[in-house]
N, C-alpha and C. Protein backbone atom coordinates (compact mmCIF):
# COMPACT_ATOMS: atom_id res chain seq x y z
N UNK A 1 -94.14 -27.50 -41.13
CA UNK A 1 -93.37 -28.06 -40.05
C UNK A 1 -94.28 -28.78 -39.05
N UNK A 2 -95.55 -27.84 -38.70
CA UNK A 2 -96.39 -28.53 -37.60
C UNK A 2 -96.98 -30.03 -38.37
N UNK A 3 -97.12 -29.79 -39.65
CA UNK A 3 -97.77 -31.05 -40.18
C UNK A 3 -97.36 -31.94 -40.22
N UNK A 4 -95.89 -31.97 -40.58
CA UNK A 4 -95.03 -32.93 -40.60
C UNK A 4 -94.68 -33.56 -39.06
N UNK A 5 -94.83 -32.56 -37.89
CA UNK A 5 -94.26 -33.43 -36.55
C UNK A 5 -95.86 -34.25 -36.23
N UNK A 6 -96.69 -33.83 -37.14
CA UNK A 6 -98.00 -34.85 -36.39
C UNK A 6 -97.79 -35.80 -37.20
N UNK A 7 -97.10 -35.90 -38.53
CA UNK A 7 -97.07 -37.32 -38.70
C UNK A 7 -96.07 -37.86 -38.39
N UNK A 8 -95.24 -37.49 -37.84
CA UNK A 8 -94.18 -37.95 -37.32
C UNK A 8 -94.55 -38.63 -35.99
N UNK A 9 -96.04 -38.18 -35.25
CA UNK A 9 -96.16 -38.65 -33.99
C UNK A 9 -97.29 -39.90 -34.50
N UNK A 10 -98.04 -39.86 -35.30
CA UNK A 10 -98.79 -40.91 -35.92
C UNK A 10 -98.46 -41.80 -36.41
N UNK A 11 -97.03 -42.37 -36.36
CA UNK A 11 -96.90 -43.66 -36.56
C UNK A 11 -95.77 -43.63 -34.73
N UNK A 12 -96.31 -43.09 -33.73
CA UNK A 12 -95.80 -43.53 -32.33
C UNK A 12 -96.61 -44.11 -31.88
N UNK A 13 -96.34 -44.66 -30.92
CA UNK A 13 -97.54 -45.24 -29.74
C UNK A 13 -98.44 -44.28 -29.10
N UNK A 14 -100.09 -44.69 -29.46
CA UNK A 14 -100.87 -43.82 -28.81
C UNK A 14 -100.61 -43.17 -27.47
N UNK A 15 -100.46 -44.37 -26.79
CA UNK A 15 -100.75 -43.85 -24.99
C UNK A 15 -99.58 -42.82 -25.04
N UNK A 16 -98.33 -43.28 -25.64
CA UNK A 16 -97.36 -42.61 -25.03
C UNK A 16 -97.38 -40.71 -26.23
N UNK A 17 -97.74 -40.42 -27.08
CA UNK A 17 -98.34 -39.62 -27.03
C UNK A 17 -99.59 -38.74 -26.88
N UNK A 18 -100.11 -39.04 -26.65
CA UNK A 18 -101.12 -38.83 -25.96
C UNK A 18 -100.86 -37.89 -24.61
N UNK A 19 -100.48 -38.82 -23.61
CA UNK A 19 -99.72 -38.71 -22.66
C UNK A 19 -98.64 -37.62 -22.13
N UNK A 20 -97.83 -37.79 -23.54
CA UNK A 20 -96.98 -36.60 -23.26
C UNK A 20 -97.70 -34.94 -24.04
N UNK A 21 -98.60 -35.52 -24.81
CA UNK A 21 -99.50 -33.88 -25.23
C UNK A 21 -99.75 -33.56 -24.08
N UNK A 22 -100.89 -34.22 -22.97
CA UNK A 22 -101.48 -33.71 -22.08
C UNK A 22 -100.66 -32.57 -21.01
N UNK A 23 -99.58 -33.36 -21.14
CA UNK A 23 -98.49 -32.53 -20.31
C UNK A 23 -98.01 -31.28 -21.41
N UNK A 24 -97.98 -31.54 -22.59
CA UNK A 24 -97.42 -30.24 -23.23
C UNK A 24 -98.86 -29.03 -23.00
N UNK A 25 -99.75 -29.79 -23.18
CA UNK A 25 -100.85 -28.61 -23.26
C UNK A 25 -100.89 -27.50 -21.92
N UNK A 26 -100.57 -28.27 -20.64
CA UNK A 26 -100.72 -28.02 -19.50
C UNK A 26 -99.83 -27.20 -19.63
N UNK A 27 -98.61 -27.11 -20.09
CA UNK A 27 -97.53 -25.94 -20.03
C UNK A 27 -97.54 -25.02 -20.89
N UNK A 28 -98.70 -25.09 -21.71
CA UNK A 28 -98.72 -23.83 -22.47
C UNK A 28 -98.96 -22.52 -21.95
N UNK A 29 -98.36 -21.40 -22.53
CA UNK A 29 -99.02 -19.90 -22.00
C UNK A 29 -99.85 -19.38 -22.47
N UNK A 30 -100.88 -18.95 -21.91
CA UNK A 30 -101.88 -18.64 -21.97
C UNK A 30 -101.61 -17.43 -22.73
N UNK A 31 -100.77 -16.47 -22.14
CA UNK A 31 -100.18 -15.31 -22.84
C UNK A 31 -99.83 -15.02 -23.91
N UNK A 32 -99.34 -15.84 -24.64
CA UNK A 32 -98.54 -16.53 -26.15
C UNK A 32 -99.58 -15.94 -26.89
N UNK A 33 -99.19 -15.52 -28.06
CA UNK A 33 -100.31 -15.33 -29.13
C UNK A 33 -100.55 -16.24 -30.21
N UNK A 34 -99.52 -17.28 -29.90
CA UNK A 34 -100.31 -18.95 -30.71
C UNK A 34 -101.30 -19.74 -29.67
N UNK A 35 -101.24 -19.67 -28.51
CA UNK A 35 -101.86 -20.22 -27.47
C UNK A 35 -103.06 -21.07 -28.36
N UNK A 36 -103.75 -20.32 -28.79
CA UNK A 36 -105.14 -21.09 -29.07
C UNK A 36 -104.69 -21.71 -30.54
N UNK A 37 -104.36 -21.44 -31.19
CA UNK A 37 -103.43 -22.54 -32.46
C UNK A 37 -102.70 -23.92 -31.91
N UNK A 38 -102.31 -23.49 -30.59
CA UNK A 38 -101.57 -24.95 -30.14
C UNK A 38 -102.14 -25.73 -29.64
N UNK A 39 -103.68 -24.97 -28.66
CA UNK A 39 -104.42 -26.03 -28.36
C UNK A 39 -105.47 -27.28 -29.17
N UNK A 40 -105.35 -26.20 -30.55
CA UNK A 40 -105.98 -26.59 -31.85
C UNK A 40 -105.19 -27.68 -32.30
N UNK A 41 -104.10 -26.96 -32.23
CA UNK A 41 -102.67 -28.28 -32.93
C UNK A 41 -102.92 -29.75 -31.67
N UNK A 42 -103.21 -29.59 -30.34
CA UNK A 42 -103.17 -31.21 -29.59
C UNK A 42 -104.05 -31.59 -30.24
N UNK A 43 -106.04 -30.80 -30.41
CA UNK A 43 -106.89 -31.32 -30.62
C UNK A 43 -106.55 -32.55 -32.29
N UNK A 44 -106.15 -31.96 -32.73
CA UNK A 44 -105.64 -32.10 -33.72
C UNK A 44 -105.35 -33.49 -34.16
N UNK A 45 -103.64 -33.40 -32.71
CA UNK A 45 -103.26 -34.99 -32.53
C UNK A 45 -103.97 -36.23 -32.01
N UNK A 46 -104.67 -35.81 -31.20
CA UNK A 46 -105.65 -36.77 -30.75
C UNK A 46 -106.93 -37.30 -31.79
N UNK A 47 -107.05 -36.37 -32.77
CA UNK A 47 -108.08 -36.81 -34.01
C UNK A 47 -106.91 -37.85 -34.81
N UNK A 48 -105.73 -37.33 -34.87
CA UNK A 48 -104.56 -38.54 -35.73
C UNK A 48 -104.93 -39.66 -34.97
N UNK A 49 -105.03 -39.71 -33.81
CA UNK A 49 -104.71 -41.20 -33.28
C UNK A 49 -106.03 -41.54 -32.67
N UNK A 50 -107.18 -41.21 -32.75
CA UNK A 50 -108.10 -41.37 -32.87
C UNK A 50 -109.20 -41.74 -31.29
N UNK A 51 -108.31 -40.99 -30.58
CA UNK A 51 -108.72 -40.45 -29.32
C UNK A 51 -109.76 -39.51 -28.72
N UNK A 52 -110.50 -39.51 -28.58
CA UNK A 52 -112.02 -38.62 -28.35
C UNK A 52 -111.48 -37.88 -26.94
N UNK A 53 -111.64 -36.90 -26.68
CA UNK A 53 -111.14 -35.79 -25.76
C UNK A 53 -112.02 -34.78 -25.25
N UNK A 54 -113.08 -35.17 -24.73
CA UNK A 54 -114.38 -34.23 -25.22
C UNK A 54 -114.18 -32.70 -24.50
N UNK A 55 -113.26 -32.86 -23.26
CA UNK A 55 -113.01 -31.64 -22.50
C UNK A 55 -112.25 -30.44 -23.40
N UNK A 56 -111.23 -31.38 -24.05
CA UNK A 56 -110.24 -30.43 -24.93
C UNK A 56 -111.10 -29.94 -26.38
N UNK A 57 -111.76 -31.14 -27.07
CA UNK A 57 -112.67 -30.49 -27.97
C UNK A 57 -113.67 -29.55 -27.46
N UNK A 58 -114.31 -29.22 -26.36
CA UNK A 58 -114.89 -28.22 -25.73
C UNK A 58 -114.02 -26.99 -25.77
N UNK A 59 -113.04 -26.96 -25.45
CA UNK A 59 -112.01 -25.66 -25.38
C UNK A 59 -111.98 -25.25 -26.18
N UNK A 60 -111.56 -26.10 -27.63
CA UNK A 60 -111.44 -25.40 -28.93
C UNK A 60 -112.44 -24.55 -29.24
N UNK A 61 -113.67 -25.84 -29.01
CA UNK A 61 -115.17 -24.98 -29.37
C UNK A 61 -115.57 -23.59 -29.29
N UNK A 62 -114.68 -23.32 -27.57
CA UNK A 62 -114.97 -22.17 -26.97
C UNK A 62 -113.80 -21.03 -27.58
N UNK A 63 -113.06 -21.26 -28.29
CA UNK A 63 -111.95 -20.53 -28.28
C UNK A 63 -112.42 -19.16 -28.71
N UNK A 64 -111.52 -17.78 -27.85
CA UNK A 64 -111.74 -16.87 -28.90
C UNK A 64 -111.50 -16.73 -29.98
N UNK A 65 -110.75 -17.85 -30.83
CA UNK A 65 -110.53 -17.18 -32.51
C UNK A 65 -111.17 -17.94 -33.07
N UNK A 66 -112.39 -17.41 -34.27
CA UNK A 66 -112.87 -18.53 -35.17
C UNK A 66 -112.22 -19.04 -35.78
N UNK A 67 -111.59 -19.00 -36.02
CA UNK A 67 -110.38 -20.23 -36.95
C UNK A 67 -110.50 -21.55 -36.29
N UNK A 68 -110.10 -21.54 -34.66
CA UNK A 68 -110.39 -22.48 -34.36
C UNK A 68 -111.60 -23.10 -33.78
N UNK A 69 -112.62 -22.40 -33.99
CA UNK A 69 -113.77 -22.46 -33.57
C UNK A 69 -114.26 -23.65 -34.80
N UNK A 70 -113.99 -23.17 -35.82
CA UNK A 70 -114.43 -23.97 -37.26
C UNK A 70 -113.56 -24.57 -37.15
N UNK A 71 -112.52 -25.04 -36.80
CA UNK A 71 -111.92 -26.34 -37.17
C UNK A 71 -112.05 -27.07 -36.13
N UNK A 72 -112.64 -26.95 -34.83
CA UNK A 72 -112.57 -27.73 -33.97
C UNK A 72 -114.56 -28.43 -34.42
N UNK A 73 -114.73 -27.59 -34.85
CA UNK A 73 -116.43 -28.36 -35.34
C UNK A 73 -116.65 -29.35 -36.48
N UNK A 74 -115.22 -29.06 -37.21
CA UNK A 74 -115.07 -30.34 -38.05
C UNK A 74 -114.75 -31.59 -37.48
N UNK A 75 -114.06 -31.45 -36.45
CA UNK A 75 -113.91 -32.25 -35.24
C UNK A 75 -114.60 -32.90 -34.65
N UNK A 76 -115.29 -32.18 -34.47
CA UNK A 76 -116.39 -33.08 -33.77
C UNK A 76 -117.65 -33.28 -34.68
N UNK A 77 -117.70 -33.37 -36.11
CA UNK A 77 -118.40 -33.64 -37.17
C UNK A 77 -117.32 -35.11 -37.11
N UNK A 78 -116.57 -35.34 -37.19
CA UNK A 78 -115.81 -36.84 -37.24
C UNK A 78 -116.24 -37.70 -35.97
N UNK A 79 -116.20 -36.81 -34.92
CA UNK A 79 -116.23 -37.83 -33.45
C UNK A 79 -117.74 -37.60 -33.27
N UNK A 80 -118.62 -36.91 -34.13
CA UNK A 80 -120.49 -36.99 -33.34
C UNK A 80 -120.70 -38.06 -32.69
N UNK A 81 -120.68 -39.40 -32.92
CA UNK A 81 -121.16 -40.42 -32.38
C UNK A 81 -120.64 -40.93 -31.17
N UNK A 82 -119.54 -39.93 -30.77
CA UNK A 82 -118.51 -40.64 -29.36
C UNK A 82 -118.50 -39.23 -28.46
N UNK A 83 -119.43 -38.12 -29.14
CA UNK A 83 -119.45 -37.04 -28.29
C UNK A 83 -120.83 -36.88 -27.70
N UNK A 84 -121.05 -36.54 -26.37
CA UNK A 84 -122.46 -36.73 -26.18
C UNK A 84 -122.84 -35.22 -26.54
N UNK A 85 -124.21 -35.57 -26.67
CA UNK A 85 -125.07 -33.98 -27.13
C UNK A 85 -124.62 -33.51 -28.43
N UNK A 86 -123.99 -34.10 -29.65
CA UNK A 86 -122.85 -33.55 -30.05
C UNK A 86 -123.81 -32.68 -31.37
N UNK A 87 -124.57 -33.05 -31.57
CA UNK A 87 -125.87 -32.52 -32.16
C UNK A 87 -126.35 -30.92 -31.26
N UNK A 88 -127.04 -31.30 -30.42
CA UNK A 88 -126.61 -29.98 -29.61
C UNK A 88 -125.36 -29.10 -29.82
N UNK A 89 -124.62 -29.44 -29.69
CA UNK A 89 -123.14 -28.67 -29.90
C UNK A 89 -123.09 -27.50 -31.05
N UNK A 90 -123.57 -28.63 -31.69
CA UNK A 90 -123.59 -27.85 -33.74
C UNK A 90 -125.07 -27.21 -34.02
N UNK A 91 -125.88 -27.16 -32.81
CA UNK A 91 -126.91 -26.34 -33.08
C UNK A 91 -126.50 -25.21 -32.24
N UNK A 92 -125.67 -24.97 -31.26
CA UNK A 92 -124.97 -23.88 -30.60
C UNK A 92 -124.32 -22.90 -31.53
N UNK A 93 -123.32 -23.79 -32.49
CA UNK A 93 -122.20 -23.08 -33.28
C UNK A 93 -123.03 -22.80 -34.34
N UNK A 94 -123.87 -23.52 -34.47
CA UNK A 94 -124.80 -22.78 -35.89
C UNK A 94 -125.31 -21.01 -35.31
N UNK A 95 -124.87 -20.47 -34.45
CA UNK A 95 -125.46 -19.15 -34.09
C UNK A 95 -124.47 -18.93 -33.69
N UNK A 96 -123.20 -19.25 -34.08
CA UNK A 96 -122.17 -18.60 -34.16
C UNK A 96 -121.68 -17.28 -34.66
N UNK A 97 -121.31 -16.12 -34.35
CA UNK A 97 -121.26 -14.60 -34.52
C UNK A 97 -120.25 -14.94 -35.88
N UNK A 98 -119.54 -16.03 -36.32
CA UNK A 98 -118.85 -15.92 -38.05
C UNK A 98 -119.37 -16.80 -38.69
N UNK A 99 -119.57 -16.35 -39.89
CA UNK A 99 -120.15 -17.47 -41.04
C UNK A 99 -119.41 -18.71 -41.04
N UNK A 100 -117.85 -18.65 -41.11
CA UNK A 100 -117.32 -19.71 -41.47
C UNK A 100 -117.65 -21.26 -40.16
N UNK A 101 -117.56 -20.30 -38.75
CA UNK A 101 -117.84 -21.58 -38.03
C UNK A 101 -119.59 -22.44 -37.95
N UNK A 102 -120.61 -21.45 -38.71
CA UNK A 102 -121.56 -21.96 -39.28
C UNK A 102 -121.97 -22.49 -40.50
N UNK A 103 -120.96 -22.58 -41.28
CA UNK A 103 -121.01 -23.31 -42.02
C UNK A 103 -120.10 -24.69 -42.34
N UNK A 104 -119.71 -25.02 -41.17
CA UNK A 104 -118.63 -25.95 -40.46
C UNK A 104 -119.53 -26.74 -39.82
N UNK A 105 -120.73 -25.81 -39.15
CA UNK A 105 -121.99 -26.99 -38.28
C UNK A 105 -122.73 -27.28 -39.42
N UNK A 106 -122.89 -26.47 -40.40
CA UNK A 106 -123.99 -26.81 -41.33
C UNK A 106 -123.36 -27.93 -41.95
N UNK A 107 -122.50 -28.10 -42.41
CA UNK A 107 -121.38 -28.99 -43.38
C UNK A 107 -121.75 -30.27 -42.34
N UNK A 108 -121.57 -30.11 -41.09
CA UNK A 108 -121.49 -31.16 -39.99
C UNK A 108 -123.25 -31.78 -39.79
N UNK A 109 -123.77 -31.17 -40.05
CA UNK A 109 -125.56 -31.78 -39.40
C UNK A 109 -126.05 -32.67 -40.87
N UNK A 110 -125.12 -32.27 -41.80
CA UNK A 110 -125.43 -33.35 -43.17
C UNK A 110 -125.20 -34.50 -42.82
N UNK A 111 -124.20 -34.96 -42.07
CA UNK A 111 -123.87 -36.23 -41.11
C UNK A 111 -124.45 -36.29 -40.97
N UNK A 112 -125.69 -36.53 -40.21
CA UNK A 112 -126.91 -37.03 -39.36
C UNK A 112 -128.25 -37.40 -39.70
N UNK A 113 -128.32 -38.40 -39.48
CA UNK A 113 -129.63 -39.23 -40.59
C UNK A 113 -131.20 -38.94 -39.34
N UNK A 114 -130.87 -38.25 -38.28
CA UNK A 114 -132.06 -37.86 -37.61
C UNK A 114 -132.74 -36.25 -38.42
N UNK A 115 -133.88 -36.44 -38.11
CA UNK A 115 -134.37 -35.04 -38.77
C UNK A 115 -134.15 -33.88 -37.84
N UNK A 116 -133.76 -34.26 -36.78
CA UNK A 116 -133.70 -32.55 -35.67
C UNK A 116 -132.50 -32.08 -36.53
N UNK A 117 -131.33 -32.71 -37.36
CA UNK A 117 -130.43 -31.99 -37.49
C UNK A 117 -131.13 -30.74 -38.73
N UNK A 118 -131.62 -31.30 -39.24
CA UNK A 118 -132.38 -29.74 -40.47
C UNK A 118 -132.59 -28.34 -39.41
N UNK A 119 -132.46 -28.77 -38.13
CA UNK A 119 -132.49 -27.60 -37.21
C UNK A 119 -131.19 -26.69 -37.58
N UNK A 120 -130.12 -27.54 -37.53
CA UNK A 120 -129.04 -26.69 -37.65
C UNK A 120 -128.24 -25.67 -38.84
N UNK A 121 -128.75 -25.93 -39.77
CA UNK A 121 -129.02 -25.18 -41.20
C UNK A 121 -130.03 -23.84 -40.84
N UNK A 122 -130.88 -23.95 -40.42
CA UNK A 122 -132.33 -23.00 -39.73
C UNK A 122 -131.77 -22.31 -38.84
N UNK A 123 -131.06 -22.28 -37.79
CA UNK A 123 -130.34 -21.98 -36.76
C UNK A 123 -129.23 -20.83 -37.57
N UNK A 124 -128.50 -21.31 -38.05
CA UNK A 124 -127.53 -20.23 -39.07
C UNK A 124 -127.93 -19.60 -40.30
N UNK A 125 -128.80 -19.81 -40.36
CA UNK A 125 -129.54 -19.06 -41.45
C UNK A 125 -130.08 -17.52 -40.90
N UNK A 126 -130.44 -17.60 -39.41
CA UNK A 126 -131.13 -16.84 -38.56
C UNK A 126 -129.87 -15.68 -38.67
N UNK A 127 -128.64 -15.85 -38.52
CA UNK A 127 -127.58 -15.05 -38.40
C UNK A 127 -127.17 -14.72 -39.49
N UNK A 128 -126.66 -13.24 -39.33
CA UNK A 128 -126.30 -12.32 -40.81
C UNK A 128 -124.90 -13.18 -41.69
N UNK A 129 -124.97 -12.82 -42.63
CA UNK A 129 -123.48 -13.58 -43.58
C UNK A 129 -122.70 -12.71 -43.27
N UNK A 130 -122.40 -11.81 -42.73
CA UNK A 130 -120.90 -11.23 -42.34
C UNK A 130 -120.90 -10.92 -40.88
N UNK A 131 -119.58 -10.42 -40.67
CA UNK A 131 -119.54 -10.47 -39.54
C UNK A 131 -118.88 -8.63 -39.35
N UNK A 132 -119.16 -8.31 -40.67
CA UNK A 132 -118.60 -6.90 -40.51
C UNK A 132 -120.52 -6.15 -41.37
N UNK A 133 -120.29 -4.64 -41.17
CA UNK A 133 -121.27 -4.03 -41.65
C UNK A 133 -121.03 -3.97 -43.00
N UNK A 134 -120.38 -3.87 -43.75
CA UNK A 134 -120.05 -3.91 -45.12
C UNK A 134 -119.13 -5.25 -45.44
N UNK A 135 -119.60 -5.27 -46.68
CA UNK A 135 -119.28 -6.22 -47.34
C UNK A 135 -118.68 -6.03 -49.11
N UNK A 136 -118.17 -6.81 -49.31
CA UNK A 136 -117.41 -7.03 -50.88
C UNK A 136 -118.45 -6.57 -51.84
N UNK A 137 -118.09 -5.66 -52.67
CA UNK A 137 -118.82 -5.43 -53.75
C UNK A 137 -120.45 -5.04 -53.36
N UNK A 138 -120.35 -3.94 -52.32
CA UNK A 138 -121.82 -2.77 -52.37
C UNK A 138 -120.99 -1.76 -52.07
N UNK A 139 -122.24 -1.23 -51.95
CA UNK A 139 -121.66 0.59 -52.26
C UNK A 139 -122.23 1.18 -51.16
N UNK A 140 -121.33 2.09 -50.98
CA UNK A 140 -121.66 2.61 -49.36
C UNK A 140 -123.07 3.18 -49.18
């Protein structure tokens, strides 16, 4: 359903959605237990229409759930070049406390034809592969 109303808004006029997200975001509850899925879902729309948002892609970044932590870093693996520091960014999330949103920066620093990015592979490497004490297939 959510997929379908973003393409339903991707063939509208930018400004005018755009516009009216900003205002939906603003009325979201914080309280809600989709809260951070919906802010994921604007970031989202603004990647459809190809709008750089760097405050709102910051939020995601920060979110408490990795889910959207890693999908908002794919995010800004599309917009690196219109985000400042954005290299920085993905050497942050590369020491990210879940594998998946480090391997979302790692996936992301392959983009980058400078050599500091080999930092960010090195950076998550430093951090354990799970995020629990046990893992699939050992023995206690």
């Amino acid at each position: 359903m959510r997929h379908r109303a973003r393409i339903e808004l991707s063939g509208r006029p930018t400004a005018e959605v755009i516009g009216a997200l900003k205002e939906w975001l603003k009325r979201l509850d914080p309280a809600d237990a989709d809260h951070e899925h919906q802010v994921l879902e604007g970031l989202w729309v603004h990647q459809q229409h190809n709008v750089v948002d760097v405050d709102l892609l910051k939020r995601v970044l920060a979110s408490q759930d990795f889910r959207a932590r890693a999908a908002a870093t794919r995010v800004l693996c599309y917009w690196r070049d219109r985000v400042p520091n954005s290299l920085g960014l993905l050497k942050g999330l590369a020491a990210d406390p879940y594998p998946r949103v480090r391997l979302e920066a790692v996936r992301a620093a392959s983009f980058y034809s400078v050599a500091e990015a080999v930092e960010v592979p090195l950076i998550s490497a430093e951090r354990p592969r799970t995020t629990t004490s046990t893992t699939r297939g050992t023995r206690p």
